[in-house]
Protein backbone atom coordinates (compact mmCIF):
# COMPACT_ATOMS: atom_id res chain seq x y z
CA UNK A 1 112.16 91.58 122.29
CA UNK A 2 111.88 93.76 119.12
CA UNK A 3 110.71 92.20 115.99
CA UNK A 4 110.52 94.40 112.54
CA UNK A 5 109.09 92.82 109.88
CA UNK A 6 109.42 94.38 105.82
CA UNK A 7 106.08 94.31 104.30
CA UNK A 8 106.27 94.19 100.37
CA UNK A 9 104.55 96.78 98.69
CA UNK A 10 104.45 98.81 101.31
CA UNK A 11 106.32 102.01 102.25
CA UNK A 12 107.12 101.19 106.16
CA UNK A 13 108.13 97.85 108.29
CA UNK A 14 105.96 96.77 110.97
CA UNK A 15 107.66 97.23 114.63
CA UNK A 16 106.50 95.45 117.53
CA UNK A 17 107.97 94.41 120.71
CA UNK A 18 107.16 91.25 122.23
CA UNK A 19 107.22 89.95 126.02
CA UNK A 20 111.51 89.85 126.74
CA UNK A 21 111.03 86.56 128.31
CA UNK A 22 109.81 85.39 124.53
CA UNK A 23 111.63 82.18 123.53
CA UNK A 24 113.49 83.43 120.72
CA UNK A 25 114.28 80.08 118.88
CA UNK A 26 110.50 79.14 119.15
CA UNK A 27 109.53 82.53 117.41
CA UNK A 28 112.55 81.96 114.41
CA UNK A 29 111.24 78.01 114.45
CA UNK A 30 107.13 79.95 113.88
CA UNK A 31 108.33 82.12 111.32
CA UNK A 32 110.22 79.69 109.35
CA UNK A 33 107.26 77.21 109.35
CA UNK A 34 104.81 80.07 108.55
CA UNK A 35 107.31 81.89 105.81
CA UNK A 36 107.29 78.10 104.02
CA UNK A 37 103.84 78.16 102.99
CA UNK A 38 102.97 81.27 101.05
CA UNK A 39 99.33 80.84 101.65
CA UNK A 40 100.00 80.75 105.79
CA UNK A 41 100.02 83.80 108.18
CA UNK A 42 101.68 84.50 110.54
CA UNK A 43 100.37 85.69 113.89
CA UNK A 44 102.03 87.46 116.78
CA UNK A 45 101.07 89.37 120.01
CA UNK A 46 102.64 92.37 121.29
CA UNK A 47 103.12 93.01 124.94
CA UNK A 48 100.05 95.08 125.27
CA UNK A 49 98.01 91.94 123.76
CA UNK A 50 97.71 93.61 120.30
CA UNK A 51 97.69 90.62 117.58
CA UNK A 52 98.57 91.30 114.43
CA UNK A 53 98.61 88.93 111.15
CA UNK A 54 101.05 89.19 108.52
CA UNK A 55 100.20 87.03 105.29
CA UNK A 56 103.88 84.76 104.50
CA UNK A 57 103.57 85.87 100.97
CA UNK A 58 103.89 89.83 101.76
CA UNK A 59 106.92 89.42 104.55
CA UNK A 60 109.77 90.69 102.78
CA UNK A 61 112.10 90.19 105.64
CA UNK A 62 112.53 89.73 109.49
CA UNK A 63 114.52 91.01 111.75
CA UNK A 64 114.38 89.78 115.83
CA UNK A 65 116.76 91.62 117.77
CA UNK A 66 116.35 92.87 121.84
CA UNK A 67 114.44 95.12 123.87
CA UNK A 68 117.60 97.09 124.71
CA UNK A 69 118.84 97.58 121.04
């Protein structure tokens, strides 16, 4: 699953892609409860086990789509 997330202030999104078997209303069900706390960050894993932190305050916007486009 590919997720690209909008960084404010900054000139590129992130792009990872998660595990395909990720439970997609799970992740949108994280990301809402992280994105309603400004002070909360939000933590995911790629498939190769990268983890990477994104502060709520500097998402700008989220977009979950599929491995295959």
């Amino acid at each position: 699953m590919d997720v690209r997330i909008g960084v404010t202030q900054a000139p590129r999104e992130l792009s990872l892609e998660l595990d395909d078997d990720t439970d997609r209303d799970a992740l949108k069900g994280r990301i809402d409860a992280t994105l309603a706390d400004e002070n909360a960050v939000l933590w995911l894993t790629d498939r190769r086990g990268r983890e990477v932190a994104i502060p709520a305050r500097k998402v700008g916007y989220v977009e979950i789509g599929t491995s295959d486009g």
